[in-house]
PDB file of N, CA and C in Angstrom:
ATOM      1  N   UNK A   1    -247.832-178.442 -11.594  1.00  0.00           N
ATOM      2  CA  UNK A   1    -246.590-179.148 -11.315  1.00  0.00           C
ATOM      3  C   UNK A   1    -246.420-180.333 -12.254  1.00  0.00           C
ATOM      4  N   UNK A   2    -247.909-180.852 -12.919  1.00  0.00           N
ATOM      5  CA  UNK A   2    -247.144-182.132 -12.853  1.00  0.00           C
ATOM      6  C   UNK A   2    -246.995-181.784 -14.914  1.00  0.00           C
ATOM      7  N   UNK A   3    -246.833-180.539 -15.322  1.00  0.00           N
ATOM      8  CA  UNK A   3    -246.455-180.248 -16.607  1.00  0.00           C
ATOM      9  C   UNK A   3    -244.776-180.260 -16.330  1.00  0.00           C
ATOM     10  N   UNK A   4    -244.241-179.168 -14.962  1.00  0.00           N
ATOM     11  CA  UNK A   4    -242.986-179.395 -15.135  1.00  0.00           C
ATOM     12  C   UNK A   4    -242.475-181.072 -15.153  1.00  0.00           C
ATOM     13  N   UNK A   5    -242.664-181.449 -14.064  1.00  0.00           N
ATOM     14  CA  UNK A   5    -242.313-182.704 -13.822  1.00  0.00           C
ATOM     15  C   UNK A   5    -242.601-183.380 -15.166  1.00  0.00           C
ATOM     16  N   UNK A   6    -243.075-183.479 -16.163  1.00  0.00           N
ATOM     17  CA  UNK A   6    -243.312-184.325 -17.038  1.00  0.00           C
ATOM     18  C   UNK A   6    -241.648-183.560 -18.440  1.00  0.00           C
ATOM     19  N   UNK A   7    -242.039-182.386 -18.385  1.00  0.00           N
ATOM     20  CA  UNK A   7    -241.219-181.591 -18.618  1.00  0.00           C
ATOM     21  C   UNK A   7    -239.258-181.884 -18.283  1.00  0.00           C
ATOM     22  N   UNK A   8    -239.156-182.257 -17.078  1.00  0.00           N
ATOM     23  CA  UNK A   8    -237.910-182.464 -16.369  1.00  0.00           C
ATOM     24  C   UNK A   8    -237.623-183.607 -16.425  1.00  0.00           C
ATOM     25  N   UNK A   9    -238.869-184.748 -16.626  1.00  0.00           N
ATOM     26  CA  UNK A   9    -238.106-186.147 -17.134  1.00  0.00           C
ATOM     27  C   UNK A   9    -238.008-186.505 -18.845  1.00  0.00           C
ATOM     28  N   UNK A  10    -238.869-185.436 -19.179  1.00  0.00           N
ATOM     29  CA  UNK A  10    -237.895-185.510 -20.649  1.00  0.00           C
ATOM     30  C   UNK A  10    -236.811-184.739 -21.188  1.00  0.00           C
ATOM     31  N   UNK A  11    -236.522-183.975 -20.225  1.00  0.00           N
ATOM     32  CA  UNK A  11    -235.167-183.336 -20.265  1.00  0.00           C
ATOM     33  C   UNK A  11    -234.137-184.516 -19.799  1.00  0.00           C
ATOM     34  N   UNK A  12    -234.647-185.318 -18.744  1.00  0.00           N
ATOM     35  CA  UNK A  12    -233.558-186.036 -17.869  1.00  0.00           C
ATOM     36  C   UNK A  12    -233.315-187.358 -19.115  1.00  0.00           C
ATOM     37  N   UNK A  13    -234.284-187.815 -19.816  1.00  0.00           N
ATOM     38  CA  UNK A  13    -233.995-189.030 -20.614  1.00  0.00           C
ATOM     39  C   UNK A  13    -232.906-188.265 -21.862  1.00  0.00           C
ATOM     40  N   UNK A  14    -233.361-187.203 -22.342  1.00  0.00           N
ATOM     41  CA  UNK A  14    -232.425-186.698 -23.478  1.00  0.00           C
ATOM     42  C   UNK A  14    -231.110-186.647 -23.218  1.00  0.00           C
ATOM     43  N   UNK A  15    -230.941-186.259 -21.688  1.00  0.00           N
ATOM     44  CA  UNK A  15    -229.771-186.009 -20.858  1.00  0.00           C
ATOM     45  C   UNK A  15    -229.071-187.429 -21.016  1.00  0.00           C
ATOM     46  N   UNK A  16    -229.479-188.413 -20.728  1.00  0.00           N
ATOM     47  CA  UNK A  16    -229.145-189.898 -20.289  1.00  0.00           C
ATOM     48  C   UNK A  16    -228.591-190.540 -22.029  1.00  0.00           C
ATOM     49  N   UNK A  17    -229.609-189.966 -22.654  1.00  0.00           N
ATOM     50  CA  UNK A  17    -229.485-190.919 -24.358  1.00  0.00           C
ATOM     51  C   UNK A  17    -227.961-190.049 -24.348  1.00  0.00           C
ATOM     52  N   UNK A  18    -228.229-188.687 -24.234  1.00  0.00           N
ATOM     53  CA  UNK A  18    -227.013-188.040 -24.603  1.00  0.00           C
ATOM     54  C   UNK A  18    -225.420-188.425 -24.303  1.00  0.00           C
ATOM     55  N   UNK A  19    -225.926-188.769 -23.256  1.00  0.00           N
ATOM     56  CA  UNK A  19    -224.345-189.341 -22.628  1.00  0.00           C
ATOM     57  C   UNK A  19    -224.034-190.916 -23.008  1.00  0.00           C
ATOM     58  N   UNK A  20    -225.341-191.411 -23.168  1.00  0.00           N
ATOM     59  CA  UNK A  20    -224.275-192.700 -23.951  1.00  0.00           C
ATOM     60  C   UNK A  20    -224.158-192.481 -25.352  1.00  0.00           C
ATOM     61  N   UNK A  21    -224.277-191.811 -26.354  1.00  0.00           N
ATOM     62  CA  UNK A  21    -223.744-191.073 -27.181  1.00  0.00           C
ATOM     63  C   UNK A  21    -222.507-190.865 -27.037  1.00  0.00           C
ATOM     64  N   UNK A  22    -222.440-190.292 -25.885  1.00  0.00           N
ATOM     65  CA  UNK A  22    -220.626-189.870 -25.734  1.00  0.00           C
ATOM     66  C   UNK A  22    -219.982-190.992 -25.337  1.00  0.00           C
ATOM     67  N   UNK A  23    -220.436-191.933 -24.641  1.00  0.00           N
ATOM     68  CA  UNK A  23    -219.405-193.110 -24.057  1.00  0.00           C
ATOM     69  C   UNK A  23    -219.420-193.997 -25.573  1.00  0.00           C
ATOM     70  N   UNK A  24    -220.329-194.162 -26.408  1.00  0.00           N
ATOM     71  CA  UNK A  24    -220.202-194.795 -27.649  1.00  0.00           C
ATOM     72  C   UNK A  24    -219.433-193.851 -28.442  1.00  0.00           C
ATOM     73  N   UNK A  25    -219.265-192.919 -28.312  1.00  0.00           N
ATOM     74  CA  UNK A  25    -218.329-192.354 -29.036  1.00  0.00           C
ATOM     75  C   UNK A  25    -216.708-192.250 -29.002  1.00  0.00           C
ATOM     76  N   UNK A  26    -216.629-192.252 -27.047  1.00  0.00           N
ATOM     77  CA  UNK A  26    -215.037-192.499 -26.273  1.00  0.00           C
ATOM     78  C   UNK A  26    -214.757-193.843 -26.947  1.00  0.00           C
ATOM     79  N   UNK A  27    -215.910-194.803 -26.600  1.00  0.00           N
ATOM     80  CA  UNK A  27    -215.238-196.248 -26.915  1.00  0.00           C
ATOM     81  C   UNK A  27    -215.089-196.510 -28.525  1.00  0.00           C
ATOM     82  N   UNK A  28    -215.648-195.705 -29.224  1.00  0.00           N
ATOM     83  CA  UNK A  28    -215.272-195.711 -30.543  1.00  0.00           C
ATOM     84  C   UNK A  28    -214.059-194.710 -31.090  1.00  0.00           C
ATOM     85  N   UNK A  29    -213.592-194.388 -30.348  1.00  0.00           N
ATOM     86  CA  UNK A  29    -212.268-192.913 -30.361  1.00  0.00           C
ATOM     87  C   UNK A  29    -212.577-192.026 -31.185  1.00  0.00           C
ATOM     88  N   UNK A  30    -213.627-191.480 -31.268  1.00  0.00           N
ATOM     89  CA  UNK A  30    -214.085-190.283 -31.721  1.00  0.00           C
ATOM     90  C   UNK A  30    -212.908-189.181 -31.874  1.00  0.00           C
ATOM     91  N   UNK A  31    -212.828-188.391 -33.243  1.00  0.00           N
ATOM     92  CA  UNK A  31    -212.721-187.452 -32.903  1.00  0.00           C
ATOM     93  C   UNK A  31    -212.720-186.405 -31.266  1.00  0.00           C
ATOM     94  N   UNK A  32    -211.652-185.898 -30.892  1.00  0.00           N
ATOM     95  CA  UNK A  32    -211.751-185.283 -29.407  1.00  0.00           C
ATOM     96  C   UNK A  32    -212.801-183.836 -29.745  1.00  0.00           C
ATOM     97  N   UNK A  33    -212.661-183.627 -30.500  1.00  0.00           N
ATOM     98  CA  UNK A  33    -213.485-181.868 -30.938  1.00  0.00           C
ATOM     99  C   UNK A  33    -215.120-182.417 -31.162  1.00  0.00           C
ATOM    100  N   UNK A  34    -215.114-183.621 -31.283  1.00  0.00           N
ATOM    101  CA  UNK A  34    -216.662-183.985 -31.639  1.00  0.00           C
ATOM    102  C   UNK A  34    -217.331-184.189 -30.478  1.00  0.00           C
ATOM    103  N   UNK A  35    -216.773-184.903 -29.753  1.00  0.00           N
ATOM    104  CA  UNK A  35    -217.085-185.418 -28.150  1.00  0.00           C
ATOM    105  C   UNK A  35    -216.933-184.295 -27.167  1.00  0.00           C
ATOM    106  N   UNK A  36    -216.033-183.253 -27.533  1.00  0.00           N
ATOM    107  CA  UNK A  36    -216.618-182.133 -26.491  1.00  0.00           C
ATOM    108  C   UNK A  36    -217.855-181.575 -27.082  1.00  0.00           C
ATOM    109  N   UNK A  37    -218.016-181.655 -28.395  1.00  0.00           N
ATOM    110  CA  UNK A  37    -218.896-180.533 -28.581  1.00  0.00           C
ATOM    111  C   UNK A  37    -220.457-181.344 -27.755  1.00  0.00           C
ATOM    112  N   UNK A  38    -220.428-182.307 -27.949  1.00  0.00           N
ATOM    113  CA  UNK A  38    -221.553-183.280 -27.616  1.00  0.00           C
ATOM    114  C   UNK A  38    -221.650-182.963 -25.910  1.00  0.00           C
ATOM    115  N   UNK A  39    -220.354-182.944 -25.108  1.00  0.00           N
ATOM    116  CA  UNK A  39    -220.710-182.381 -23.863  1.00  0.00           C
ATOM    117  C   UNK A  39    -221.420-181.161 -23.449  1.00  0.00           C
ATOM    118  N   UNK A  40    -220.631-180.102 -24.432  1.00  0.00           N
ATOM    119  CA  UNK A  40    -221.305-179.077 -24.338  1.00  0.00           C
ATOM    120  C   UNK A  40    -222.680-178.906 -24.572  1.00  0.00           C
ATOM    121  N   UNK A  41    -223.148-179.813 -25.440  1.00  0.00           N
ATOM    122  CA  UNK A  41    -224.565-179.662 -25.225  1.00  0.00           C
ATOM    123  C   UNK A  41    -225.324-180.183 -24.290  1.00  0.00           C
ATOM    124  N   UNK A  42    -224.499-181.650 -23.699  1.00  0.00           N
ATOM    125  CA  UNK A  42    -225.212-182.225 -22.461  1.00  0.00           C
ATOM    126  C   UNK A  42    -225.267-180.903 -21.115  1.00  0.00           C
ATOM    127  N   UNK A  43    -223.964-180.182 -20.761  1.00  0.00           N
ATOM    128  CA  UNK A  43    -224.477-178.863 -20.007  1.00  0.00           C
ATOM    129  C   UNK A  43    -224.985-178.219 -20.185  1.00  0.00           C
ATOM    130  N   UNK A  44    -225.680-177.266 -21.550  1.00  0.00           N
ATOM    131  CA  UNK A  44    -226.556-177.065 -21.615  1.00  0.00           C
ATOM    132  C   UNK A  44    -227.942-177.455 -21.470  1.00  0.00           C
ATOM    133  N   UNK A  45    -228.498-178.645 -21.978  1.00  0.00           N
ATOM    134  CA  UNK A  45    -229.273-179.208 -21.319  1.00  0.00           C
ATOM    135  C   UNK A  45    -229.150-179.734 -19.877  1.00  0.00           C
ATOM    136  N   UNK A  46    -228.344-179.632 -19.273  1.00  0.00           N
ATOM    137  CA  UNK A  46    -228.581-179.681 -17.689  1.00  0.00           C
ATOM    138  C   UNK A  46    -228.769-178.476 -17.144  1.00  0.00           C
ATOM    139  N   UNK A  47    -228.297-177.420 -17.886  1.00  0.00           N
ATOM    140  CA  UNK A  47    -228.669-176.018 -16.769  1.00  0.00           C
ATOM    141  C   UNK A  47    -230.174-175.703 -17.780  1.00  0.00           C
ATOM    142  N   UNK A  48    -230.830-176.445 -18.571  1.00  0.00           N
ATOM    143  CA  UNK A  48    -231.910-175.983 -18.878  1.00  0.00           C
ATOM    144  C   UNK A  48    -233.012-177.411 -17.627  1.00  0.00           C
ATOM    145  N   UNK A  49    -232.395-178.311 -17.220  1.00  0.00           N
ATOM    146  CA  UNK A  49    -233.038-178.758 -16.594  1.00  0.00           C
ATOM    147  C   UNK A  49    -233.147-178.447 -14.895  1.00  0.00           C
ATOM    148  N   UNK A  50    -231.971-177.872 -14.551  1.00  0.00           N
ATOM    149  CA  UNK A  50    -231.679-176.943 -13.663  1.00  0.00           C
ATOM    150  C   UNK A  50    -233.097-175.549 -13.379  1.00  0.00           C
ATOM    151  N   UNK A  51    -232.878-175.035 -14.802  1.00  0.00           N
ATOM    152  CA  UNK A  51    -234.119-173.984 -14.559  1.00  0.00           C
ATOM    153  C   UNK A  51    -235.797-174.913 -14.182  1.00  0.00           C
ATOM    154  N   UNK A  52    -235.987-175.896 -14.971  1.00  0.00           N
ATOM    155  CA  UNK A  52    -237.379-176.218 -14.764  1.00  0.00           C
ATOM    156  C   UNK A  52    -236.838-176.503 -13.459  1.00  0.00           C
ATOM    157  N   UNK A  53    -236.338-176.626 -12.978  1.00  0.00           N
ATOM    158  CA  UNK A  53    -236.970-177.284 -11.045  1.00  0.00           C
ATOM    159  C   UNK A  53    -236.817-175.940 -10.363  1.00  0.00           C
ATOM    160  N   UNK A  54    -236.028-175.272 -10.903  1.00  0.00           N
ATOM    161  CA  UNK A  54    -235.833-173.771 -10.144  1.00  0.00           C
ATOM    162  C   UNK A  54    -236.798-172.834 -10.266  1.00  0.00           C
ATOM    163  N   UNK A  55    -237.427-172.903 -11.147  1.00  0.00           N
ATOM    164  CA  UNK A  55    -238.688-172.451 -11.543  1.00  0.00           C
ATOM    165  C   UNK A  55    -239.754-172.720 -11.176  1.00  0.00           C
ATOM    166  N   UNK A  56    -239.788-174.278 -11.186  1.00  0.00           N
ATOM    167  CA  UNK A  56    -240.848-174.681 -10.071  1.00  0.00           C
ATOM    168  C   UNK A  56    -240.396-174.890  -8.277  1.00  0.00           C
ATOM    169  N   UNK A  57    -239.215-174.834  -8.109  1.00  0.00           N
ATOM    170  CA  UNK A  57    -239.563-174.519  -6.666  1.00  0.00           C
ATOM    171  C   UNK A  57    -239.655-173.182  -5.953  1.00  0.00           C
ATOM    172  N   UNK A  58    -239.563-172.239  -6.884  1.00  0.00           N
ATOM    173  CA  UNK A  58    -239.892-170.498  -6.790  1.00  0.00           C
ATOM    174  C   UNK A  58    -241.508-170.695  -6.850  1.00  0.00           C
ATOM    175  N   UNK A  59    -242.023-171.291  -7.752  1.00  0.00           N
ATOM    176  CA  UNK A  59    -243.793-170.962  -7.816  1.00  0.00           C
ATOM    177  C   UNK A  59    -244.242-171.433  -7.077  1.00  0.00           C
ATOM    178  N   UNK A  60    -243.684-172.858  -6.515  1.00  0.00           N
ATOM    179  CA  UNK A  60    -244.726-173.277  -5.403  1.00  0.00           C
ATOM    180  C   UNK A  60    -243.862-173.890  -4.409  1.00  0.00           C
ATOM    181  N   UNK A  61    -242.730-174.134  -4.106  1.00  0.00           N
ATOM    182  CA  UNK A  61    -241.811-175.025  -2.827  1.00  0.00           C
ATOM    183  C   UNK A  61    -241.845-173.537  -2.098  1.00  0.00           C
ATOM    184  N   UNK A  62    -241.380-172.215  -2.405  1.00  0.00           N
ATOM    185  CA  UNK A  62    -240.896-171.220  -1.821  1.00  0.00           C
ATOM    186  C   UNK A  62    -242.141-170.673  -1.281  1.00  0.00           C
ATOM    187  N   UNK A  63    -243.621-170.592  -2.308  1.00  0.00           N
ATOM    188  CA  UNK A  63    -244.527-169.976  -1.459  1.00  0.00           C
ATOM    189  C   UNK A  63    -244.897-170.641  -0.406  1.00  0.00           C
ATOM    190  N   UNK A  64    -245.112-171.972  -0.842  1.00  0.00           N
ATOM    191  CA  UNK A  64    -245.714-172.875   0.371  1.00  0.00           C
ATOM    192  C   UNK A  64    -245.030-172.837   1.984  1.00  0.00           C
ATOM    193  N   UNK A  65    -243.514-172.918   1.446  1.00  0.00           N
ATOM    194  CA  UNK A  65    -242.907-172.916   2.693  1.00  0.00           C
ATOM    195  C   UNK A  65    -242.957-171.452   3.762  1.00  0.00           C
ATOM    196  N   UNK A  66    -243.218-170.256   2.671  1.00  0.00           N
ATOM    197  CA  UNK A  66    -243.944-168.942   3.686  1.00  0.00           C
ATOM    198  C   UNK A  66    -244.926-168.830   4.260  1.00  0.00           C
ATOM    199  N   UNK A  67    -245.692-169.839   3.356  1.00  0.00           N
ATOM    200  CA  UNK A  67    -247.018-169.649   4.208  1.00  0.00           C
ATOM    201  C   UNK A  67    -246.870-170.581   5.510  1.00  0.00           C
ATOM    202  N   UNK A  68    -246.113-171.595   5.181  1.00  0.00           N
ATOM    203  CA  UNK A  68    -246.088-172.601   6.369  1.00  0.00           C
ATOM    204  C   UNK A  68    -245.193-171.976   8.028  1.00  0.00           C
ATOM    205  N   UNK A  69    -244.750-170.545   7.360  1.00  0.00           N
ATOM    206  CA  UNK A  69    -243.932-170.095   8.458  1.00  0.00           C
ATOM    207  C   UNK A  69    -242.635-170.105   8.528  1.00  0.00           C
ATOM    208  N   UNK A  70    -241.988-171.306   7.380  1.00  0.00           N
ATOM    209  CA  UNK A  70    -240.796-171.213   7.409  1.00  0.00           C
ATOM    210  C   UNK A  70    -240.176-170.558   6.828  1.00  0.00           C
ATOM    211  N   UNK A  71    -240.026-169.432   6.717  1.00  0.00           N
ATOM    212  CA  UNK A  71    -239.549-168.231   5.712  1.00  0.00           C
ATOM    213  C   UNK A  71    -237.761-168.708   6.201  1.00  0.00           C
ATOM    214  N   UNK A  72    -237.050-168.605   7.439  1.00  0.00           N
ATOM    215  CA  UNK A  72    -235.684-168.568   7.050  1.00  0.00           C
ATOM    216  C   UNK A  72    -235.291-169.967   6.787  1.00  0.00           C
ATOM    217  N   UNK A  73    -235.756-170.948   6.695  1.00  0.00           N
ATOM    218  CA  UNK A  73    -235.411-172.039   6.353  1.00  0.00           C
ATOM    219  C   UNK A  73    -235.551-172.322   4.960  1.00  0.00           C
ATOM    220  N   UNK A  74    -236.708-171.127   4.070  1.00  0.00           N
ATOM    221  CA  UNK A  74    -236.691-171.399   2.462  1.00  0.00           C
ATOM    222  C   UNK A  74    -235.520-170.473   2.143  1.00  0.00           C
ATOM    223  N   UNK A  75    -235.289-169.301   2.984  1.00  0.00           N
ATOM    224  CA  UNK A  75    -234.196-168.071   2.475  1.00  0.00           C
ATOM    225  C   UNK A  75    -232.966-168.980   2.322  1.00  0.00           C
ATOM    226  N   UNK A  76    -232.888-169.857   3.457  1.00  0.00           N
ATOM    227  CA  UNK A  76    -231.455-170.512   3.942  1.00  0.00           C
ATOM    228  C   UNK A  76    -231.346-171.571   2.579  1.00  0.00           C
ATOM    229  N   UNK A  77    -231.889-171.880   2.304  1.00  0.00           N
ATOM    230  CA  UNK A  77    -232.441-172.838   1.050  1.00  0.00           C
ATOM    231  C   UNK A  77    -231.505-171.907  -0.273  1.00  0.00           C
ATOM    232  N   UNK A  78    -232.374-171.017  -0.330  1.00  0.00           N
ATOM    233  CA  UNK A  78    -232.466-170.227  -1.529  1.00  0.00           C
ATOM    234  C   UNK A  78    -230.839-169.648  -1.566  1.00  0.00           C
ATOM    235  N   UNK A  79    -230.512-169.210  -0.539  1.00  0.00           N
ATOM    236  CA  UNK A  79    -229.050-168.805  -0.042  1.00  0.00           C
ATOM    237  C   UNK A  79    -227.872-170.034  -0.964  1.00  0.00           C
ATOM    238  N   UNK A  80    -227.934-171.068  -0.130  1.00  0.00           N
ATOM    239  CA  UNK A  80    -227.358-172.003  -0.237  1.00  0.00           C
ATOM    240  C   UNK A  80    -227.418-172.264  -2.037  1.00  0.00           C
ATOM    241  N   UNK A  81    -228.327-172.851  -2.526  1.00  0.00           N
ATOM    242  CA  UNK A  81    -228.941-172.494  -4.275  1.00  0.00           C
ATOM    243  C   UNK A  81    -227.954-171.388  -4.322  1.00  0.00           C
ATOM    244  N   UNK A  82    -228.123-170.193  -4.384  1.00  0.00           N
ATOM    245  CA  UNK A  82    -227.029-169.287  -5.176  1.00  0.00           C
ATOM    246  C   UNK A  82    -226.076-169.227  -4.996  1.00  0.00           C
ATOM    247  N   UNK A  83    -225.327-169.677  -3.294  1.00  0.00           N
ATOM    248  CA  UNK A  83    -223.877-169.774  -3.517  1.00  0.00           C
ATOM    249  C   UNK A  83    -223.369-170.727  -4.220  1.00  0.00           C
ATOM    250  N   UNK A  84    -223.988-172.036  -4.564  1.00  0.00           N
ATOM    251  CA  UNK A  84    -224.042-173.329  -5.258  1.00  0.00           C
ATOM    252  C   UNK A  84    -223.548-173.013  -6.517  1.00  0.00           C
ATOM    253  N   UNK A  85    -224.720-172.044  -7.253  1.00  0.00           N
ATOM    254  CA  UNK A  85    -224.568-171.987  -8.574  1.00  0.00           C
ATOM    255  C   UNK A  85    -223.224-170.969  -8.823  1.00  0.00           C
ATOM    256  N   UNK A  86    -222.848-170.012  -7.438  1.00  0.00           N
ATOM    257  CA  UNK A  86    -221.672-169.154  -8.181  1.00  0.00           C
ATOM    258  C   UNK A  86    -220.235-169.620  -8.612  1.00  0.00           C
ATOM    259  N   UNK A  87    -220.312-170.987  -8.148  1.00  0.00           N
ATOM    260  CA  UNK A  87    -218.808-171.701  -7.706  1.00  0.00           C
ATOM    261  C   UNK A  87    -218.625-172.388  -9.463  1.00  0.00           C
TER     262      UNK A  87
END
């Protein structure tokens, strides 16, 4: 775990530099085609930071919680997670 986690906060700082990038860029009136493109990469790097936690709560939040008995409370979990992501 603690590779993702080390993993997910350097996704989260790139995430953070990234966006004031873009607000230094709004407040500098950037080009509009430059500043989306710069978003678009900040969502990409969020659905890549999206996977590391999803990834790690499949290897070990989901087993743990079967073994602990709570199987419909991780399904209800897991449920909820995919209708999330279809919207």
């Amino acid at each position: 775990m603690q590779t993702s986690k080390e993993d997910a906060l350097k996704r989260l700082n790139y995430i953070e530099g990234h966006l004031r990038g873009i607000r230094k860029m709004v407040e500098e009136e950037a080009y509009c085609v430059d500043i989306l493109k710069q978003t678009y990469a900040v969502q990409r790097a969020i659905e890549k930071f999206e996977q590391v936690l999803l990834r790690d709560h499949l290897n070990h939040c989901v087993p743990d919680g079967i073994r602990e008995g709570r199987d419909d409370e991780v399904l209800g979990e897991l449920a909820q997670l995919f209708d999330l992501a279809r919207k």
